[in-house]
PDB file of N, CA and C in Angstrom:
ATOM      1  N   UNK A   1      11.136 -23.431  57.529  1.00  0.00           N
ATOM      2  CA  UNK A   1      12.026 -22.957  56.513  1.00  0.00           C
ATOM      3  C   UNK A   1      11.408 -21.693  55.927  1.00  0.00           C
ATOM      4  N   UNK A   2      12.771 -20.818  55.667  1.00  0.00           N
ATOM      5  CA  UNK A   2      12.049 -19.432  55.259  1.00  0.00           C
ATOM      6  C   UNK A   2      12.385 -19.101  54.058  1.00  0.00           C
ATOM      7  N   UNK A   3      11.310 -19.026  52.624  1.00  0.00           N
ATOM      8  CA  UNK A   3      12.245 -18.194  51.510  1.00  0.00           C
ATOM      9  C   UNK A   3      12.483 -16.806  51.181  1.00  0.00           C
ATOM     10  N   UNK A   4      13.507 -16.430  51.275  1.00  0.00           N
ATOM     11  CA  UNK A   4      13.553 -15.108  50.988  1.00  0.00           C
ATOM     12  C   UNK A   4      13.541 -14.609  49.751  1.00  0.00           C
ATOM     13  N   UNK A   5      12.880 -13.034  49.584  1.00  0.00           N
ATOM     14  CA  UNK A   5      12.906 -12.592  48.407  1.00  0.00           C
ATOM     15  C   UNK A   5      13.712 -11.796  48.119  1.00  0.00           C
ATOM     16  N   UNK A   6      15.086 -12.071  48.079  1.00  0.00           N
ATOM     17  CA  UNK A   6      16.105 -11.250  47.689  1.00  0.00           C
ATOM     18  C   UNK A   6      16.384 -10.908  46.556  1.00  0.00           C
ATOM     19  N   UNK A   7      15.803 -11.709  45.610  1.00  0.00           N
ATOM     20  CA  UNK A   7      16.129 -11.468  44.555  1.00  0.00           C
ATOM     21  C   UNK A   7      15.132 -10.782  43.155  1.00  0.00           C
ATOM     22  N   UNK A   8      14.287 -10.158  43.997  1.00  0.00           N
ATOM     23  CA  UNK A   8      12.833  -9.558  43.437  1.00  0.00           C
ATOM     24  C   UNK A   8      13.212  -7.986  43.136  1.00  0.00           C
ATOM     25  N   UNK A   9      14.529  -7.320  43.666  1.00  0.00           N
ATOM     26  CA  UNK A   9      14.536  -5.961  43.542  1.00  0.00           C
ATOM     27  C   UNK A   9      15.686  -5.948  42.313  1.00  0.00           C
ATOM     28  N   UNK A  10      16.349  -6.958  42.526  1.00  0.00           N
ATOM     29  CA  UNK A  10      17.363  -7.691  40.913  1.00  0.00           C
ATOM     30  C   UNK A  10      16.146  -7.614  39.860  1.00  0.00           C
ATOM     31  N   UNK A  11      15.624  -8.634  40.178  1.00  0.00           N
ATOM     32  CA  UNK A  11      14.414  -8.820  38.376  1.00  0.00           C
ATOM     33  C   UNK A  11      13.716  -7.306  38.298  1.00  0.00           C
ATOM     34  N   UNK A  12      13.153  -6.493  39.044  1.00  0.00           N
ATOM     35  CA  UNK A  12      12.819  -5.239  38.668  1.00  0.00           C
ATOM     36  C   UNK A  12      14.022  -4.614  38.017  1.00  0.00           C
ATOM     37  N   UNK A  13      15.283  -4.446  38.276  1.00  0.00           N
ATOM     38  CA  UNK A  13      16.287  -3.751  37.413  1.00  0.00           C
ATOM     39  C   UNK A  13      16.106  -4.095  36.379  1.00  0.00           C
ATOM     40  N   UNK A  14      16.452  -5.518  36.273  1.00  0.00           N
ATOM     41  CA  UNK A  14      16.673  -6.358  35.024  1.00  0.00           C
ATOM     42  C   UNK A  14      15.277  -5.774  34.155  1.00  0.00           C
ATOM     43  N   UNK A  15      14.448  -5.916  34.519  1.00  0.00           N
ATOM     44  CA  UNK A  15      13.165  -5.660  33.488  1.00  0.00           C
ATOM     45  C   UNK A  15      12.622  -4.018  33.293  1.00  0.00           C
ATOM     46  N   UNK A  16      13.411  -3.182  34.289  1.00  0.00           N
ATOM     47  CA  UNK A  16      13.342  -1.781  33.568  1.00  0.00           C
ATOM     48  C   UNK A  16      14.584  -1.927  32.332  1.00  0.00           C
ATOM     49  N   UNK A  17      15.902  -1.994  32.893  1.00  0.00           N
ATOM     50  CA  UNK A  17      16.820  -2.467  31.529  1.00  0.00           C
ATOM     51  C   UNK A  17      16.583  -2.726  30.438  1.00  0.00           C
ATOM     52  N   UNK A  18      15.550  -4.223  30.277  1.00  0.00           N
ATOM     53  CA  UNK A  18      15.227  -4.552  29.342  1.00  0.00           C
ATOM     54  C   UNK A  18      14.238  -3.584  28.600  1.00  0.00           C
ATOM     55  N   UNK A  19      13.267  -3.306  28.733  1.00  0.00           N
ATOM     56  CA  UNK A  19      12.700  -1.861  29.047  1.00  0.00           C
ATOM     57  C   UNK A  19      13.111  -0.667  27.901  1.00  0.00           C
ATOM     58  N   UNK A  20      14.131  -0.489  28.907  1.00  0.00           N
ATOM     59  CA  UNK A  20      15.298   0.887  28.470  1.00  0.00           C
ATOM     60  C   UNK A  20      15.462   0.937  27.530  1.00  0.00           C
ATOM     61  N   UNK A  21      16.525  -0.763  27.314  1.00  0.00           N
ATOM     62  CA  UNK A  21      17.254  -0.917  26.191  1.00  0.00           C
ATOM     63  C   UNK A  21      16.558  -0.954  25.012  1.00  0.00           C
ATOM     64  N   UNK A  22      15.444  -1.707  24.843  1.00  0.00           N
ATOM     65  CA  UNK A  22      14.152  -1.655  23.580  1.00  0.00           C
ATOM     66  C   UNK A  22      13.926  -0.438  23.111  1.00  0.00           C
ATOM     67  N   UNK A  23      13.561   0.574  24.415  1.00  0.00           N
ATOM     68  CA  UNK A  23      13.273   1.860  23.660  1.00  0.00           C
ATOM     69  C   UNK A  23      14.330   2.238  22.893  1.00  0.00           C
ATOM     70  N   UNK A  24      15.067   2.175  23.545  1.00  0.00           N
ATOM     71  CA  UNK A  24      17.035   2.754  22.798  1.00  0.00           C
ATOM     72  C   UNK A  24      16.691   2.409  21.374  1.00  0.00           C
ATOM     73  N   UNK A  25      16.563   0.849  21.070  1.00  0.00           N
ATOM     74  CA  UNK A  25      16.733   0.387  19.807  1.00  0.00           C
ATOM     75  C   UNK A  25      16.095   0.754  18.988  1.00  0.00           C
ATOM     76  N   UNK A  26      14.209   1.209  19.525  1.00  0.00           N
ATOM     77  CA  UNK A  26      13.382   1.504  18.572  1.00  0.00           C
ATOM     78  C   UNK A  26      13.926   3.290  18.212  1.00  0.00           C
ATOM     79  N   UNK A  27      14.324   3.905  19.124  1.00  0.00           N
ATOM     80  CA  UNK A  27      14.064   5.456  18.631  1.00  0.00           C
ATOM     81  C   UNK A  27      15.981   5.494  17.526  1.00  0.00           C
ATOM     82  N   UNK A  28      17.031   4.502  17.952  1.00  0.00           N
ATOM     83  CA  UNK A  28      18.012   4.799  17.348  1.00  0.00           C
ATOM     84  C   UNK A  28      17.810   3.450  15.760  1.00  0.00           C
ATOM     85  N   UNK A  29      16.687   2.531  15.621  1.00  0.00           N
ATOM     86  CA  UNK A  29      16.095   2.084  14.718  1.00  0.00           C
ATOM     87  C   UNK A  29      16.653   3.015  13.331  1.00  0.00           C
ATOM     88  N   UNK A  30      17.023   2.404  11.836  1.00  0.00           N
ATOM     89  CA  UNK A  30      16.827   3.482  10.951  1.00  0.00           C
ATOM     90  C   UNK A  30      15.216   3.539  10.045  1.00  0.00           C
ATOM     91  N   UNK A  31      14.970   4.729  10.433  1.00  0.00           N
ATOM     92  CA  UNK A  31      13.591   5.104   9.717  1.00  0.00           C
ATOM     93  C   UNK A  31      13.496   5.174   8.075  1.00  0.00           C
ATOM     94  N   UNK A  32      12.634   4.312   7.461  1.00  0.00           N
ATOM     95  CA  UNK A  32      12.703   4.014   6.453  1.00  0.00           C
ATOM     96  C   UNK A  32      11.143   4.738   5.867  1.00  0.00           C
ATOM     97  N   UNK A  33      11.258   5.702   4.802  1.00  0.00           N
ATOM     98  CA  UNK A  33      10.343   6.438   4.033  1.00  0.00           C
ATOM     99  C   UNK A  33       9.229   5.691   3.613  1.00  0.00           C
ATOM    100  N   UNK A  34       8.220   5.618   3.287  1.00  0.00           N
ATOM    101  CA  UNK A  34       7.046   4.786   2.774  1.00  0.00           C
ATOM    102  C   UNK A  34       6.734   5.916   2.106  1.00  0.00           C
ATOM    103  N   UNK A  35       6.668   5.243   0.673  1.00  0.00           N
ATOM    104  CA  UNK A  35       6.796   5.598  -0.531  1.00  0.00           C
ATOM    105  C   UNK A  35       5.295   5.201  -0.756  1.00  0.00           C
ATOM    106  N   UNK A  36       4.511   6.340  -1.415  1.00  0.00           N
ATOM    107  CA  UNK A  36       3.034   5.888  -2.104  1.00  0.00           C
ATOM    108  C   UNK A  36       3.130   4.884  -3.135  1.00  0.00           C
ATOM    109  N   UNK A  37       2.243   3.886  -2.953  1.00  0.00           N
ATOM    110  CA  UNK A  37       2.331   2.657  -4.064  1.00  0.00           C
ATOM    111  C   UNK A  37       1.528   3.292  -5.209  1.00  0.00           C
ATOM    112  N   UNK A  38       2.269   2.819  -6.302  1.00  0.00           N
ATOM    113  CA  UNK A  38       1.911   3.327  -7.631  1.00  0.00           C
ATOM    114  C   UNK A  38       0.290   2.776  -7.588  1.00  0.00           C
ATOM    115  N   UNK A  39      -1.003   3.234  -8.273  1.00  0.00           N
ATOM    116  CA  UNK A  39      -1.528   2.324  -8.827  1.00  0.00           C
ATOM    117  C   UNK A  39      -2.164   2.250  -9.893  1.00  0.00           C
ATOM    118  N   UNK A  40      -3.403   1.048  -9.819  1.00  0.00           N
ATOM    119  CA  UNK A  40      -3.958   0.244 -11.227  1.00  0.00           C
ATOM    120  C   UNK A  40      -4.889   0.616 -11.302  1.00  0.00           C
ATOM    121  N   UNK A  41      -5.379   1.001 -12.523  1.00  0.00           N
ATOM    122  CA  UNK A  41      -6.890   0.904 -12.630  1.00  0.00           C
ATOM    123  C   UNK A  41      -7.495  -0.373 -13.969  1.00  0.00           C
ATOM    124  N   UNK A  42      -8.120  -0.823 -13.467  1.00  0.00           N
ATOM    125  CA  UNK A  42      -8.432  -2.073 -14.375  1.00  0.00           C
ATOM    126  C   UNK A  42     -10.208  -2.039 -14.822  1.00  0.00           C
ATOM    127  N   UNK A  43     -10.309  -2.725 -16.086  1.00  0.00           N
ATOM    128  CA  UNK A  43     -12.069  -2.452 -16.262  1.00  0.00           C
ATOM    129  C   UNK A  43     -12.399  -3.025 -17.932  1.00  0.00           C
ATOM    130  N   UNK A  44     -13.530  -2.868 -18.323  1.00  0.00           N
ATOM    131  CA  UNK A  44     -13.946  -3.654 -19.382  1.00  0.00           C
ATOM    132  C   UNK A  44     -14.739  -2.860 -20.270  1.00  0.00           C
ATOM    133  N   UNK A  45     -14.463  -2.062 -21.023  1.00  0.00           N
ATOM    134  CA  UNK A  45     -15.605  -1.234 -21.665  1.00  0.00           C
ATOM    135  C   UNK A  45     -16.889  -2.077 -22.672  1.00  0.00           C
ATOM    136  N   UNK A  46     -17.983  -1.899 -22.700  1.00  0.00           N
ATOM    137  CA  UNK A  46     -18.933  -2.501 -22.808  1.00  0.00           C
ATOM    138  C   UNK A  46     -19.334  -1.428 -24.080  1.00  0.00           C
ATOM    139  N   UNK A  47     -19.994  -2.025 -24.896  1.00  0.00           N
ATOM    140  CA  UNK A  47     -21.286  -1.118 -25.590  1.00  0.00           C
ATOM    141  C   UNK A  47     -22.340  -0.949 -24.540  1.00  0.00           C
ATOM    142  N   UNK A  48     -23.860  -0.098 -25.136  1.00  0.00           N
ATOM    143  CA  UNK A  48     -25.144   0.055 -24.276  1.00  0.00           C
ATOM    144  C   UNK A  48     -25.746  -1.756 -24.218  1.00  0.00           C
ATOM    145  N   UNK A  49     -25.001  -2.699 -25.480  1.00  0.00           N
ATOM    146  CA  UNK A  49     -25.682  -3.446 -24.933  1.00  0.00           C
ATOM    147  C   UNK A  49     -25.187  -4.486 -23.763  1.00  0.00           C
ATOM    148  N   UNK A  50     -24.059  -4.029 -23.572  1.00  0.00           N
ATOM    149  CA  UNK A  50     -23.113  -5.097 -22.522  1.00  0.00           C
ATOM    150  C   UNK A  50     -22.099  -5.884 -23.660  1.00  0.00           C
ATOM    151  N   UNK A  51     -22.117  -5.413 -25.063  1.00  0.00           N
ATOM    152  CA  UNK A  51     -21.239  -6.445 -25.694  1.00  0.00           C
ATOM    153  C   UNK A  51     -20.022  -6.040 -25.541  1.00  0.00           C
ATOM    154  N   UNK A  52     -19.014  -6.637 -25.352  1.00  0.00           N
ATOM    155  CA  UNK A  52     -17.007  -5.746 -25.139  1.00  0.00           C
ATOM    156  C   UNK A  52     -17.197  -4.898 -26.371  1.00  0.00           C
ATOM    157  N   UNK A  53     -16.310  -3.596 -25.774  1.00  0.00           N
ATOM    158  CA  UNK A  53     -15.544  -3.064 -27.159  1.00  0.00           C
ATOM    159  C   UNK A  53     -14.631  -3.152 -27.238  1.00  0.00           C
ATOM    160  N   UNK A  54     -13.388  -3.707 -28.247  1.00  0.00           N
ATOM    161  CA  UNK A  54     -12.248  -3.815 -28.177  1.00  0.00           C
ATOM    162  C   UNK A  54     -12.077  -2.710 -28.702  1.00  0.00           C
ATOM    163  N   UNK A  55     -10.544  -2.166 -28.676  1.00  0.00           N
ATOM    164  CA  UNK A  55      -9.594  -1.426 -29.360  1.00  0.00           C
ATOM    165  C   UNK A  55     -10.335  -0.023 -29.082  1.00  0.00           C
ATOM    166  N   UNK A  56     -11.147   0.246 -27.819  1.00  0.00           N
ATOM    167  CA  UNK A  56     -11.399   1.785 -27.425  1.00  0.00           C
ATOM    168  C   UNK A  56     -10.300   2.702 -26.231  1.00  0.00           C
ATOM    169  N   UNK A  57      -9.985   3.507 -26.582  1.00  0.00           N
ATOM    170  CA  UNK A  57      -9.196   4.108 -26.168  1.00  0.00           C
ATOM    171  C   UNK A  57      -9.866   4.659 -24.714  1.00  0.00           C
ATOM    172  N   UNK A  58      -9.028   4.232 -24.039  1.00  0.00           N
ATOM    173  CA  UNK A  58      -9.043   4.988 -21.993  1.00  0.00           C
ATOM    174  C   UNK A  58      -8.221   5.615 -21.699  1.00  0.00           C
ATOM    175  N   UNK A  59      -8.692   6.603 -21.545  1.00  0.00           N
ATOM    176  CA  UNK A  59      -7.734   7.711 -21.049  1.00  0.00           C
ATOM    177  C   UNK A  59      -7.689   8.486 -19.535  1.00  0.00           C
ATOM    178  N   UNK A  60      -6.753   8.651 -19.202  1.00  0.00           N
ATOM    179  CA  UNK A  60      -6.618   9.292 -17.684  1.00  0.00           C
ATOM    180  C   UNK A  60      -6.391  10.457 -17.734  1.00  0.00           C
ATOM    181  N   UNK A  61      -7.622  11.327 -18.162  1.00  0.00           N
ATOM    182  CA  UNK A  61      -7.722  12.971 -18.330  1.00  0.00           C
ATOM    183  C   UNK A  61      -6.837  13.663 -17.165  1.00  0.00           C
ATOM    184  N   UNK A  62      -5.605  14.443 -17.863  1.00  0.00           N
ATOM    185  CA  UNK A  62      -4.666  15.669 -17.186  1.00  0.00           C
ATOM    186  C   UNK A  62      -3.394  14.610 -16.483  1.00  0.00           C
ATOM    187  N   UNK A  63      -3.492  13.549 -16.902  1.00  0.00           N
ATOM    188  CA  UNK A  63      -1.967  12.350 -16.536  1.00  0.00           C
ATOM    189  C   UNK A  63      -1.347  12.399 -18.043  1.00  0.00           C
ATOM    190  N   UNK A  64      -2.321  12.337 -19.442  1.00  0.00           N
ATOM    191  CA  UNK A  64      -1.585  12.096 -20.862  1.00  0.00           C
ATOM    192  C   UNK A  64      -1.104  10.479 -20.705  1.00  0.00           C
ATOM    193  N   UNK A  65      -2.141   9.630 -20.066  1.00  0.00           N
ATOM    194  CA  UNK A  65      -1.729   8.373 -19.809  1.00  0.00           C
ATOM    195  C   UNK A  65      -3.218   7.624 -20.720  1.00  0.00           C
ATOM    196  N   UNK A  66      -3.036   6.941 -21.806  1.00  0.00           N
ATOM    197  CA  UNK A  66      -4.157   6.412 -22.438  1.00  0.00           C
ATOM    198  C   UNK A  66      -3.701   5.261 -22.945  1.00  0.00           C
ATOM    199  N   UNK A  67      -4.581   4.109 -22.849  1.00  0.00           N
ATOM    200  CA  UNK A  67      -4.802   3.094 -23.499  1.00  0.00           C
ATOM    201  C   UNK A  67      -5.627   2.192 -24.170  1.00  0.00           C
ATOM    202  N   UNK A  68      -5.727   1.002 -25.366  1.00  0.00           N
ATOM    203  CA  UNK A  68      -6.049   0.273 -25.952  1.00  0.00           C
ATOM    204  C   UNK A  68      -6.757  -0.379 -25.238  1.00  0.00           C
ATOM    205  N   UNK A  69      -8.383  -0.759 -25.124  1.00  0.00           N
ATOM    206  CA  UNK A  69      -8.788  -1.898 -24.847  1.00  0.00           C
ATOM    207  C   UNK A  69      -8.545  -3.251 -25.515  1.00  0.00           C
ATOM    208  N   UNK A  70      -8.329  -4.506 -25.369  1.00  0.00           N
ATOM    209  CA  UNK A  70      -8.175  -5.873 -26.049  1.00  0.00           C
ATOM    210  C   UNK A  70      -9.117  -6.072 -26.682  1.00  0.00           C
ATOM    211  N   UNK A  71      -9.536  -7.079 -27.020  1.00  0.00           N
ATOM    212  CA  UNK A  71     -10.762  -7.625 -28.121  1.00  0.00           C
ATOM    213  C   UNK A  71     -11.466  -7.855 -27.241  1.00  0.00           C
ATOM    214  N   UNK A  72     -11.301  -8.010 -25.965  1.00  0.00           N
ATOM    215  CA  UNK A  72     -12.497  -8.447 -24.520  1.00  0.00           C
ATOM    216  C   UNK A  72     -13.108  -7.317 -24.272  1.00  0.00           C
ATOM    217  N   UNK A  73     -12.917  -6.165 -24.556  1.00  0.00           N
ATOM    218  CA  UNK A  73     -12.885  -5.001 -24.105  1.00  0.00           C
ATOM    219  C   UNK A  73     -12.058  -4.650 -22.671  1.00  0.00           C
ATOM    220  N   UNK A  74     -11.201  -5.564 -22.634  1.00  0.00           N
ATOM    221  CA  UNK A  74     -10.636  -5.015 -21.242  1.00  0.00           C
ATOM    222  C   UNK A  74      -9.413  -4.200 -20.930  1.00  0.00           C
ATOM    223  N   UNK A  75      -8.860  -3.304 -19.998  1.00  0.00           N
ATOM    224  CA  UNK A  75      -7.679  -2.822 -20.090  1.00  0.00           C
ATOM    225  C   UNK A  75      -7.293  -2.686 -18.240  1.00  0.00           C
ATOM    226  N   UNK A  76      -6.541  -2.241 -18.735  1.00  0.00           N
ATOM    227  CA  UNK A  76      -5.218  -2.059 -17.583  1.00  0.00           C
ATOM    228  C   UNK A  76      -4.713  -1.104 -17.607  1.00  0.00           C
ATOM    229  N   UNK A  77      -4.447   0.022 -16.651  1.00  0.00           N
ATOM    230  CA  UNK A  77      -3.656   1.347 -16.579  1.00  0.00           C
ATOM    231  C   UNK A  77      -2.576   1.140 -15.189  1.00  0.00           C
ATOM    232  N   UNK A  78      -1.386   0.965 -15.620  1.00  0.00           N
ATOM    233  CA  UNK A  78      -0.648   0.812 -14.266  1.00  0.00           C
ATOM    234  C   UNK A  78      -0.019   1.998 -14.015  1.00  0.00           C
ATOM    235  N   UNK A  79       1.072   2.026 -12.700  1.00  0.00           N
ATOM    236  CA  UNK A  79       1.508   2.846 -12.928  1.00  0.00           C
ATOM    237  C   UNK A  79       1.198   4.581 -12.648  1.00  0.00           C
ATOM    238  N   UNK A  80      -0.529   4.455 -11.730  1.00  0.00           N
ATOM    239  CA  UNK A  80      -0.706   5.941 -11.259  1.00  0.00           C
ATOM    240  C   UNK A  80      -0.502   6.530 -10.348  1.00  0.00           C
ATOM    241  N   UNK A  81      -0.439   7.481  -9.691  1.00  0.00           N
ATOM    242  CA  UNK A  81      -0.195   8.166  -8.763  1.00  0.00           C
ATOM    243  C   UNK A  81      -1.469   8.229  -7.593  1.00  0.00           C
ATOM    244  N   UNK A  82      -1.127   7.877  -6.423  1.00  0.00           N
ATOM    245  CA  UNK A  82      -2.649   7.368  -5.739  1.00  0.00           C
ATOM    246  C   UNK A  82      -3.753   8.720  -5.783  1.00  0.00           C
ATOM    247  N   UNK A  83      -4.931   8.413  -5.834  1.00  0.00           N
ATOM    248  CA  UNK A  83      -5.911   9.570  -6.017  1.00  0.00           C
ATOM    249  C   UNK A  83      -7.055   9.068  -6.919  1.00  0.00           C
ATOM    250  N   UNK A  84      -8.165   9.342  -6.944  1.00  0.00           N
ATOM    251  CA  UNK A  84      -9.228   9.359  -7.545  1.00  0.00           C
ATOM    252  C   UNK A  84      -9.730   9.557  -9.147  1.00  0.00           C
ATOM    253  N   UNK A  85      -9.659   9.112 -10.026  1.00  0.00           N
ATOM    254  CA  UNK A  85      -9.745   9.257 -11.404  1.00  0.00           C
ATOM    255  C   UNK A  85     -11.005   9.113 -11.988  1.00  0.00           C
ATOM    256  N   UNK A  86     -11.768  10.094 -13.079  1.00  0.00           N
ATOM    257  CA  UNK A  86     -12.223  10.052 -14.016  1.00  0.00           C
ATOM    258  C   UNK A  86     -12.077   9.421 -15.279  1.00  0.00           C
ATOM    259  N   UNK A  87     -12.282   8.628 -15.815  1.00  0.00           N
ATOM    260  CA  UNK A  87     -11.519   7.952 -17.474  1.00  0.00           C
ATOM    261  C   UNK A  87     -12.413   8.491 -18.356  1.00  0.00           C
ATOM    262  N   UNK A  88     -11.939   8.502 -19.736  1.00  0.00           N
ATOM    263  CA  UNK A  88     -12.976   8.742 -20.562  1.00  0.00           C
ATOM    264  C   UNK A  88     -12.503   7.793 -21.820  1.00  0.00           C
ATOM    265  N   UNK A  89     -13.719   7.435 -22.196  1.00  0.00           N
ATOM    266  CA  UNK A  89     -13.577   6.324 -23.176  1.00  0.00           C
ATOM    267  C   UNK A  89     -13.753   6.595 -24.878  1.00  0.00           C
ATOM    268  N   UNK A  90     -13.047   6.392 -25.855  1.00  0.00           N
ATOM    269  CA  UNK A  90     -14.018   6.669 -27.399  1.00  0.00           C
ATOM    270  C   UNK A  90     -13.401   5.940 -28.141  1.00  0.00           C
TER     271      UNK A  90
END
């Protein structure tokens, strides 16, 4: 008994097709913008001796973005534009 492979030059179509058709989908896909994620800067202002300072002001010099430390001394700045920051504290 003999099997033939007749049907081996079919599955090559079939699997360039499949192939084809994927690319089709990815390049006619709709392209969606990626938007820079806002971000945080978070932290604890301390005296020299390590004790919290509450209620010292942090500021994000040339943003005009400043805030309140808590009674922990801790704060939160949300809300920046991605990039590297300096704070200054008083």
């Amino acid at each position: 008994m003999t099997i033939g492979s007749g049907n081996r030059p079919n599955l090559r179509l079939g699997a360039a097709l499949t192939g084809l058709g994927l690319a089709a989908a990815m390049l006619l896909a709709p392209v969606t913008p990626v938007h820079a994620q806002a971000g945080v800067v978070t932290g604890t202002v301390t005296d020299r001796s390590g004790e919290p300072l509450g209620s010292a002001q942090v500021t994000v010099p040339g943003l005009g973005r400043a805030i309140l430390s808590d009674a922990r001394g801790q704060f939160v700045i949300r809300g920046l534009p991605a990039g590297a920051y300096t704070l200054q504290v008083q």
